[in-house]
N, C-alpha and C. Protein backbone atom coordinates (compact mmCIF):
# COMPACT_ATOMS: atom_id res chain seq x y z
N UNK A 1 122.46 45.85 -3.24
CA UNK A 1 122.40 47.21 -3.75
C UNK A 1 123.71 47.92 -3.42
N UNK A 2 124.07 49.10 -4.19
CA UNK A 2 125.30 49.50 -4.20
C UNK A 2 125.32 50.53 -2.87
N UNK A 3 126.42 50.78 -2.20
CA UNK A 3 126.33 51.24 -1.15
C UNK A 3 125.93 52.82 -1.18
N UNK A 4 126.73 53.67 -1.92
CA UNK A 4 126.05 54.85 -2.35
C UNK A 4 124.80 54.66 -2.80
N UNK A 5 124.28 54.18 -3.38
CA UNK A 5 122.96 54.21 -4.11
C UNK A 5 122.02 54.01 -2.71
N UNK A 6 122.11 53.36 -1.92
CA UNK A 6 121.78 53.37 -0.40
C UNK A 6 121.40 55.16 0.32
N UNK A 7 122.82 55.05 0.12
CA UNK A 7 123.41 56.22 0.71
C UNK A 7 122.33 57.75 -0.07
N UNK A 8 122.34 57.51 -1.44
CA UNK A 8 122.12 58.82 -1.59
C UNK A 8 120.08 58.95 -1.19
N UNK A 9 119.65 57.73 -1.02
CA UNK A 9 118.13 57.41 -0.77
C UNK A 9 117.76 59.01 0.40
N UNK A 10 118.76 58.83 1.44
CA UNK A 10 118.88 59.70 2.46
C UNK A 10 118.83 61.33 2.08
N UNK A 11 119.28 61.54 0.77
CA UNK A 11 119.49 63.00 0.31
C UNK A 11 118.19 63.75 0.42
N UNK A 12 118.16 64.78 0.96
CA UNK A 12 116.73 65.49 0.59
C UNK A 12 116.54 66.11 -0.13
N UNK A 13 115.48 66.12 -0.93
CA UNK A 13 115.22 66.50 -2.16
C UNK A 13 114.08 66.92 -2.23
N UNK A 14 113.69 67.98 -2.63
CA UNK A 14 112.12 68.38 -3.18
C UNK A 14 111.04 67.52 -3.42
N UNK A 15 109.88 68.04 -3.25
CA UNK A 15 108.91 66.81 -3.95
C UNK A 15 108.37 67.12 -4.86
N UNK A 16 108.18 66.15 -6.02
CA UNK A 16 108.36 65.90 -7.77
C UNK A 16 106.75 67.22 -8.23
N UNK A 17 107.29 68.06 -9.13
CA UNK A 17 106.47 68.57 -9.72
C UNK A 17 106.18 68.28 -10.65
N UNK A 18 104.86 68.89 -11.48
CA UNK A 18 104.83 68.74 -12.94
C UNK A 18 106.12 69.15 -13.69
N UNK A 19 106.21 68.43 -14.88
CA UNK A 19 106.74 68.84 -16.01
C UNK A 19 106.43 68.41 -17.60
N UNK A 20 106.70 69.21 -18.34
CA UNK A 20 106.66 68.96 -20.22
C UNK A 20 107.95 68.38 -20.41
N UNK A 21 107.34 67.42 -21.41
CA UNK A 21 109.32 67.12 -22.49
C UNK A 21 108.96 67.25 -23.71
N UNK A 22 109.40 67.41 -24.65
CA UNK A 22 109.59 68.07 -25.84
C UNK A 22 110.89 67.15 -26.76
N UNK A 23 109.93 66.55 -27.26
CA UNK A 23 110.91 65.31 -27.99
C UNK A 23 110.42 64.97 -29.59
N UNK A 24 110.91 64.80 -30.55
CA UNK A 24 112.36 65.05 -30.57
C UNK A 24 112.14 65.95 -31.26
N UNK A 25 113.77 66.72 -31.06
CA UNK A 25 114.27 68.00 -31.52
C UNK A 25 115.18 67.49 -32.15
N UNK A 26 115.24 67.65 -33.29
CA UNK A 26 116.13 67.14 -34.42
C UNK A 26 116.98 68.83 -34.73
N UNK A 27 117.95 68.57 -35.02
CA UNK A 27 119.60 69.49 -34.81
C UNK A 27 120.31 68.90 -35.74
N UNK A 28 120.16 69.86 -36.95
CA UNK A 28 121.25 68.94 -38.00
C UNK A 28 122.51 69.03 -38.03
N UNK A 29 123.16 67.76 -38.17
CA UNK A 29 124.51 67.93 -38.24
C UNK A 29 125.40 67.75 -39.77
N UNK A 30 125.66 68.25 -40.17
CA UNK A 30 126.35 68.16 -41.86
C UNK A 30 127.47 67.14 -41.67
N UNK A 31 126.63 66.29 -42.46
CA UNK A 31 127.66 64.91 -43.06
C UNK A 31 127.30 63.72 -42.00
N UNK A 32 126.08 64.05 -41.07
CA UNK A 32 125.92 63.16 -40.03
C UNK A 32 124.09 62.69 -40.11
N UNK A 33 123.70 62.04 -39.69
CA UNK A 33 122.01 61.90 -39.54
C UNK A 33 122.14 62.92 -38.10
N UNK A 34 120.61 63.68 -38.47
CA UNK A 34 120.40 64.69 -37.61
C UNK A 34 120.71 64.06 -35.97
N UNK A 35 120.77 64.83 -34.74
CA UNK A 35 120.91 64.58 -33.76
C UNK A 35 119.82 65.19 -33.25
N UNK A 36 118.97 63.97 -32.60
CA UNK A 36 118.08 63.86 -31.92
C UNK A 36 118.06 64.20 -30.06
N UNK A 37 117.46 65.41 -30.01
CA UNK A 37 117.36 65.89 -28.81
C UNK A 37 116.07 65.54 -27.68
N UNK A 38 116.01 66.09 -26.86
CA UNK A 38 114.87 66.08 -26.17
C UNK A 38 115.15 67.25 -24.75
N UNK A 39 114.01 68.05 -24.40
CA UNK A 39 114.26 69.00 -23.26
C UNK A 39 113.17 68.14 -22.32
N UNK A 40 113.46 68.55 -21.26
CA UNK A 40 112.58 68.22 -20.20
C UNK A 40 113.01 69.38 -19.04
N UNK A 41 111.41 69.75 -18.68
CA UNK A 41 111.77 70.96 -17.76
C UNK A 41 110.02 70.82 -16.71
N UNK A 42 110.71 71.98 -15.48
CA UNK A 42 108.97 71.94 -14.88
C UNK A 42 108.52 72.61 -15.93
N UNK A 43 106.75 72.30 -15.48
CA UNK A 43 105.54 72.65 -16.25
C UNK A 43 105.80 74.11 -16.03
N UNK A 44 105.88 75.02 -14.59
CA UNK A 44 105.78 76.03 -14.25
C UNK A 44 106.88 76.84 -13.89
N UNK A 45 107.08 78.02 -13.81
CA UNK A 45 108.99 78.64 -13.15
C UNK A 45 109.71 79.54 -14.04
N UNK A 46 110.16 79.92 -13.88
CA UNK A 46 111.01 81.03 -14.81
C UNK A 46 112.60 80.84 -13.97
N UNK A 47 113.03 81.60 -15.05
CA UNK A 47 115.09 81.90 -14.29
C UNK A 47 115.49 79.89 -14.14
N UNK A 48 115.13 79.67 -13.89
CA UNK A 48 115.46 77.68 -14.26
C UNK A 48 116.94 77.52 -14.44
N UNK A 49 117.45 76.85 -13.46
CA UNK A 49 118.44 76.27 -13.81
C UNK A 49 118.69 75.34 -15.03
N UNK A 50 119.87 75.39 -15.93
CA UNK A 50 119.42 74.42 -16.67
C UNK A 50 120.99 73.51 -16.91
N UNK A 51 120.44 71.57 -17.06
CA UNK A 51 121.54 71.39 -17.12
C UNK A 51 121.33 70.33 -18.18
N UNK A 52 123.00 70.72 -18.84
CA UNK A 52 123.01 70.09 -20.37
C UNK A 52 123.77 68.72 -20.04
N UNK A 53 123.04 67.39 -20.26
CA UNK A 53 122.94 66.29 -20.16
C UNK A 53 123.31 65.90 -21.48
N UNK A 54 125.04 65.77 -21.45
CA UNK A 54 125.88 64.93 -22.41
C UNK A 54 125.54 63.33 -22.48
N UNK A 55 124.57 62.66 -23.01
CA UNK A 55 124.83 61.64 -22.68
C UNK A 55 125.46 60.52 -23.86
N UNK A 56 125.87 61.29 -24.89
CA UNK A 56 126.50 60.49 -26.11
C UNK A 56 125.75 60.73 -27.07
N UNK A 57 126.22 60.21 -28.15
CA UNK A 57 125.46 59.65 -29.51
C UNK A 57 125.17 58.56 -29.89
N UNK A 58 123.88 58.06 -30.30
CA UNK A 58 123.47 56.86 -30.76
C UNK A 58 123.11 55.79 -29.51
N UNK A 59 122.95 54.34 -30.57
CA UNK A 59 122.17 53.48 -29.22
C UNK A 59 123.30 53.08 -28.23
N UNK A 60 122.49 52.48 -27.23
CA UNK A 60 123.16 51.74 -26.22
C UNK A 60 122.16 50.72 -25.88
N UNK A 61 122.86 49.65 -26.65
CA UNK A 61 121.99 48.31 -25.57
C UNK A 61 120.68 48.60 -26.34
N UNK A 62 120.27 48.71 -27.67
CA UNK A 62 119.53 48.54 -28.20
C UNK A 62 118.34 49.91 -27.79
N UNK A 63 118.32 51.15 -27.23
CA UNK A 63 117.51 52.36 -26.60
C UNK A 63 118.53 53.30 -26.60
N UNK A 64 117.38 54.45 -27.75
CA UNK A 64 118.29 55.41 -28.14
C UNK A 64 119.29 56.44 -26.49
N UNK A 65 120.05 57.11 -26.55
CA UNK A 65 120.59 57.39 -25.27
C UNK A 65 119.42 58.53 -25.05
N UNK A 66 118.96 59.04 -25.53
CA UNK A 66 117.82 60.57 -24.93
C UNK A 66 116.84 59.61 -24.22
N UNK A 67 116.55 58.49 -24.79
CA UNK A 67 115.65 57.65 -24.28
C UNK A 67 116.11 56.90 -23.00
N UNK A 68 117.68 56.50 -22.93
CA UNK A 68 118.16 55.31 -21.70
C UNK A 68 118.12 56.48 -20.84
N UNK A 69 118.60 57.79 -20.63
CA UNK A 69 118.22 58.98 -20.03
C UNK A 69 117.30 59.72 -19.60
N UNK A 70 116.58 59.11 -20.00
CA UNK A 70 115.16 60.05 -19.53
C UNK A 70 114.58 59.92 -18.02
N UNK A 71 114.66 59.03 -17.58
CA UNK A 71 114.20 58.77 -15.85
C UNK A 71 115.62 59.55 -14.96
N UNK A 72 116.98 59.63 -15.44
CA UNK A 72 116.95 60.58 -14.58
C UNK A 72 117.00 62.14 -15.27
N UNK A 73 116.50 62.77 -16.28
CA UNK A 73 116.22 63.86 -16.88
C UNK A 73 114.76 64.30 -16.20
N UNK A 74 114.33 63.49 -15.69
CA UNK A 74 112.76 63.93 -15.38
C UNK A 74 112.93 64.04 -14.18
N UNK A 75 113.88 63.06 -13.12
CA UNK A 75 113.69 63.58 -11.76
C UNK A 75 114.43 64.55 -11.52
N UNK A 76 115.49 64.94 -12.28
CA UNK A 76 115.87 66.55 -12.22
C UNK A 76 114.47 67.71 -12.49
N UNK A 77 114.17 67.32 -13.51
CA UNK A 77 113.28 68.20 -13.49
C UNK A 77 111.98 68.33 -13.15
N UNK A 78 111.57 67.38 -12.47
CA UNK A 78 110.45 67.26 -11.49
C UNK A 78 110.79 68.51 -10.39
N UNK A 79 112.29 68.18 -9.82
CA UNK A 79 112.75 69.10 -8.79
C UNK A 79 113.39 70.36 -9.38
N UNK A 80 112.59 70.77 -10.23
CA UNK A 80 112.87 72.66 -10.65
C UNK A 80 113.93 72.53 -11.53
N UNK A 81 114.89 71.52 -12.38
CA UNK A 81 116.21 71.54 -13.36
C UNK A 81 115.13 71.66 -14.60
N UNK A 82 115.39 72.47 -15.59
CA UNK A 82 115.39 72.28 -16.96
C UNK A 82 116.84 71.43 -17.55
N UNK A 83 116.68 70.28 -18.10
CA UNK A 83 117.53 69.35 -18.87
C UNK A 83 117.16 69.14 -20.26
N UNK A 84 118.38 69.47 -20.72
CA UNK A 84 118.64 69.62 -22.24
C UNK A 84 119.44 68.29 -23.02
């Protein structure tokens, strides 16, 4: 295992709340096939941080990227992040 990845086990972090995701959100782009979104946020909370999760366009390795993204989009927002 990678040594940071070790390392960050140690970080403390909140413990995982509910949350909704909201998939897909289609966003048209002119001259392109729509771009497929997805939010994931807690179930409960207001004022929410929120963070916009560039993760590309199109597949990777055969799984769309909103999809190769989603496990860590959810443990952000298990711990109070709305991710876009």
């Amino acid at each position: 295992m990678n040594r940071m990845i070790k390392l960050s086990a140690a970080l403390p972090a909140p413990d995982p709340a509910l949350t909704v995701a909201y998939t897909p959100i289609l966003l048209d782009m002119p001259g392109r096939q729509p771009l497929e979104l997805r939010v994931t946020a807690p179930a409960a909370g207001d004022a929410l941080p929120i963070v916009l999760l560039l993760h590309g366009f199109g597949p990777s390795k055969y799984i769309l990227s909103k999809d190769g993204y989603a496990p860590l989009a959810q443990f952000w927002a298990e711990r109070g992040i709305a991710i876009m």
